[in-house]
N, C-alpha and C. Protein backbone atom coordinates (compact mmCIF):
# COMPACT_ATOMS: atom_id res chain seq x y z
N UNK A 1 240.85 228.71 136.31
CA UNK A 1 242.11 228.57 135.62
C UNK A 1 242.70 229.96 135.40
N UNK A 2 243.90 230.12 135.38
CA UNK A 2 244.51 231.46 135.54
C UNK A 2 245.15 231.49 134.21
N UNK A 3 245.02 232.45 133.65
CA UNK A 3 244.89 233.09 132.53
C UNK A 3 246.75 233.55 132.11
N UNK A 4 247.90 233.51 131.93
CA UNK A 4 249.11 234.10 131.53
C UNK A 4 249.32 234.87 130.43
N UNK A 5 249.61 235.75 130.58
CA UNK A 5 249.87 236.10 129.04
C UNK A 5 251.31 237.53 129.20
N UNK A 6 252.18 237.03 128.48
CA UNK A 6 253.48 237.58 129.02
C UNK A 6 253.98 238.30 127.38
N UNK A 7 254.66 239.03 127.78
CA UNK A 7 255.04 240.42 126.97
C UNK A 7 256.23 239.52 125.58
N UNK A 8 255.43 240.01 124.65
CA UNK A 8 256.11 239.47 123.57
C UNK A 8 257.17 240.71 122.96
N UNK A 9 258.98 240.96 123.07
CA UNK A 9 259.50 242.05 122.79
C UNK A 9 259.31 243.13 122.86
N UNK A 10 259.19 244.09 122.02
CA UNK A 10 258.61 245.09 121.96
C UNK A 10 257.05 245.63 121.97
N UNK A 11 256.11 244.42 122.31
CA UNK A 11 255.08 244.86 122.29
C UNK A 11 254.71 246.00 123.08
N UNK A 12 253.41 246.31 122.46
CA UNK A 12 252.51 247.40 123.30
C UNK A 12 252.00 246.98 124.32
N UNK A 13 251.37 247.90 126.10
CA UNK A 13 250.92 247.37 126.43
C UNK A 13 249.21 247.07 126.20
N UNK A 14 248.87 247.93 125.46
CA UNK A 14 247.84 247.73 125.12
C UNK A 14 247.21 245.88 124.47
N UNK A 15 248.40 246.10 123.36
CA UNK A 15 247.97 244.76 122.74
C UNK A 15 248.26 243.48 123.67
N UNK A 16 248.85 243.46 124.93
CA UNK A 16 249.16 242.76 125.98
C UNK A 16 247.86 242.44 126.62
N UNK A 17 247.03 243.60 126.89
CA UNK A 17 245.76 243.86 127.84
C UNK A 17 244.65 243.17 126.59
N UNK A 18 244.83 243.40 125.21
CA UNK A 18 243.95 242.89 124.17
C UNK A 18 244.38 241.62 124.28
N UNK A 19 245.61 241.01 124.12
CA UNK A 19 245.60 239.55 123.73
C UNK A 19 244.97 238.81 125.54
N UNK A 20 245.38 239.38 126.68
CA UNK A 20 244.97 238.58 127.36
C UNK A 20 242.88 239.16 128.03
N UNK A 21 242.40 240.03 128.02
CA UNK A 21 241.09 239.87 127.19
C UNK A 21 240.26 238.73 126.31
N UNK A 22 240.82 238.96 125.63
CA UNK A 22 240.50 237.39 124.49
C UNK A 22 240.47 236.09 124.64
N UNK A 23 242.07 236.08 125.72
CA UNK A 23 242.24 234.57 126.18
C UNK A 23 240.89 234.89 126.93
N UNK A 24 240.90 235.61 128.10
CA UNK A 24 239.43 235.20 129.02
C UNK A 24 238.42 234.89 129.01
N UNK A 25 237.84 235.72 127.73
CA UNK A 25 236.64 235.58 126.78
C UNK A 25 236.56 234.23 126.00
N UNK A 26 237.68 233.64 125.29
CA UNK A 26 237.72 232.18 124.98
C UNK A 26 237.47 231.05 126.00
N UNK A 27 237.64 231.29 126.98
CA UNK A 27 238.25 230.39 128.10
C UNK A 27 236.55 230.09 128.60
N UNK A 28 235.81 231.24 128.67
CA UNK A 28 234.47 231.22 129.37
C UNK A 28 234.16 231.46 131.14
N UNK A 29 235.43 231.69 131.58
CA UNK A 29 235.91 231.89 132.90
C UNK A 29 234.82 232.88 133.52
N UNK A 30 234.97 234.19 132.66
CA UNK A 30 233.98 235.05 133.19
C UNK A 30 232.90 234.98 132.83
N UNK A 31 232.64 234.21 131.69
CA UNK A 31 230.80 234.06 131.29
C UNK A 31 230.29 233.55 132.76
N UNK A 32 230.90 231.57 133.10
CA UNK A 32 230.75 231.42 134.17
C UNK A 32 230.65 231.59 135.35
N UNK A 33 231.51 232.39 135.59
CA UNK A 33 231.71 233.52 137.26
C UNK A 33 229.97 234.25 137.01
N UNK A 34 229.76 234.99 135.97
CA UNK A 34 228.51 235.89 136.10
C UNK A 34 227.21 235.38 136.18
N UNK A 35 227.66 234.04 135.61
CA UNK A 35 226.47 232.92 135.60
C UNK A 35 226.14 232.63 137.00
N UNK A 36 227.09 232.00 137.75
CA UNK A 36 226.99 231.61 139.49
C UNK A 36 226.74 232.81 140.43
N UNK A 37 227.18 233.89 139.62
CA UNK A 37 226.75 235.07 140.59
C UNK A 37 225.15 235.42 140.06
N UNK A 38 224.66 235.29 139.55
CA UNK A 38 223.20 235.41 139.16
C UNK A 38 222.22 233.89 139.85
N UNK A 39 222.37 233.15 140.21
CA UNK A 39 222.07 231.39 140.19
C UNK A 39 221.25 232.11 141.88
N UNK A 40 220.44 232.15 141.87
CA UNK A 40 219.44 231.96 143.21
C UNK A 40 218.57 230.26 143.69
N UNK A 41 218.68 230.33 144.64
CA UNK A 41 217.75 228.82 144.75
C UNK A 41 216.92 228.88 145.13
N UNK A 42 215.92 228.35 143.96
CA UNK A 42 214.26 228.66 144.06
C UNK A 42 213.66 228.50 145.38
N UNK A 43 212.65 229.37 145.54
CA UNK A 43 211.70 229.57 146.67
C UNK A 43 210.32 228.53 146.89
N UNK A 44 209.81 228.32 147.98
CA UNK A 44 209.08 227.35 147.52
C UNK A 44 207.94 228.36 147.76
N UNK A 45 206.77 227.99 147.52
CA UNK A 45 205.51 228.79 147.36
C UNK A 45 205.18 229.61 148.37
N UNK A 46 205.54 229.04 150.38
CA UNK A 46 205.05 229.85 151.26
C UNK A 46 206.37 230.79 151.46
N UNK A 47 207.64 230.65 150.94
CA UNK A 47 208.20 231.66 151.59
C UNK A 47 207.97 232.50 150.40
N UNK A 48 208.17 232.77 149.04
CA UNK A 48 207.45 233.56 147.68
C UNK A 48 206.43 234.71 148.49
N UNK A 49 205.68 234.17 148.73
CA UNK A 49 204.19 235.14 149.37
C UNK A 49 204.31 235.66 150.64
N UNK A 50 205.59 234.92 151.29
CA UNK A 50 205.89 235.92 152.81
C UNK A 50 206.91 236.74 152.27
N UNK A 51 207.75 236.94 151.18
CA UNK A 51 208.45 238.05 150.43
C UNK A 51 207.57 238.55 149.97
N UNK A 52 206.76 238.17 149.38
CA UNK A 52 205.46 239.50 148.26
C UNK A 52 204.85 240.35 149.36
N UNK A 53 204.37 239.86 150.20
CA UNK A 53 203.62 240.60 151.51
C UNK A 53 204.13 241.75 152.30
N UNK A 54 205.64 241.14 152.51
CA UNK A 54 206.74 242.02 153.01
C UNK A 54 206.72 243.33 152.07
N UNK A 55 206.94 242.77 151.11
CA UNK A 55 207.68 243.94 149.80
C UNK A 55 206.56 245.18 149.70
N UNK A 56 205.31 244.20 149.69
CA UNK A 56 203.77 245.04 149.66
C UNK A 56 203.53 246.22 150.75
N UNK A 57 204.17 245.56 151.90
CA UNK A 57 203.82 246.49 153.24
C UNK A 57 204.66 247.64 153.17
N UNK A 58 206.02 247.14 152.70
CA UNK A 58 207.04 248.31 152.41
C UNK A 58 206.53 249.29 151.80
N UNK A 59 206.48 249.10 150.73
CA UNK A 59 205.75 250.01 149.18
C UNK A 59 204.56 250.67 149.99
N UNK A 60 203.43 250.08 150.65
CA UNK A 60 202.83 251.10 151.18
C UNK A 60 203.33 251.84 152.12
N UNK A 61 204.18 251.31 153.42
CA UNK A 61 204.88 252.30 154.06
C UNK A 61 205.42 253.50 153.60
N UNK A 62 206.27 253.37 152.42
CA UNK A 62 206.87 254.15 151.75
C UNK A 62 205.86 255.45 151.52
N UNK A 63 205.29 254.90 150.55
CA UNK A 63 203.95 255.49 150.40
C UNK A 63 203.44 256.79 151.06
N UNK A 64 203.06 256.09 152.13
CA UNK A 64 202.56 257.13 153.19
C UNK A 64 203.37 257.72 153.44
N UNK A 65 204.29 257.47 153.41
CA UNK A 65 205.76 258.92 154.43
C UNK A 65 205.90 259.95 153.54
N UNK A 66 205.96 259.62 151.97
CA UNK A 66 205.95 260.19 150.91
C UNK A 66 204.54 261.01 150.93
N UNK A 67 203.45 260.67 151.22
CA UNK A 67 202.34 261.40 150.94
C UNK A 67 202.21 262.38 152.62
N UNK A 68 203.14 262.50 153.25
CA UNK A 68 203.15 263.00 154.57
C UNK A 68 204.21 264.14 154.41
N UNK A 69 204.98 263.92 153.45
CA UNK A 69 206.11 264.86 153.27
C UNK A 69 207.32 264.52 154.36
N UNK A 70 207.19 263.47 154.81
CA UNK A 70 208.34 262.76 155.52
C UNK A 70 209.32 262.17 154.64
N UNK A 71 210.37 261.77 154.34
CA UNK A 71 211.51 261.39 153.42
C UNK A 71 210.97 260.57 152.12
């Protein structure tokens, strides 16, 4: 839902940027957006442990290049 918020006379623009802030924050628009951007879909057990394994081999790769004085 799109949010309006239009210049009352002489206002500031500040209090323009404050009142429509507030609407957004009431609305829950962006709670939700940050919510769906965080939302992953669970892993089932064999792919979990073919990521842990991966991640493991990395970290030691790393490792060694680091203990080689390579990057």
């Amino acid at each position: 839902m799109v949010q309006v918020t239009r210049k009352d006379g002489n206002e500031a623009n500040e209090n323009i940027i404050r009142r429509f802030n507030r609407k957004v924050l009431q609305s829950g628009v962006l709670a939700e957006a940050k919510a769906s951007m965080r939302f992953a879909k669970p892993l089932s057990k064999p792919e979990r442990r073919q990521k842990a394994i991966i991640r493991k081999e990395r970290k030691a790769d790393k490792l060694a290049k680091a203990r080689l004085g390579l990057r």
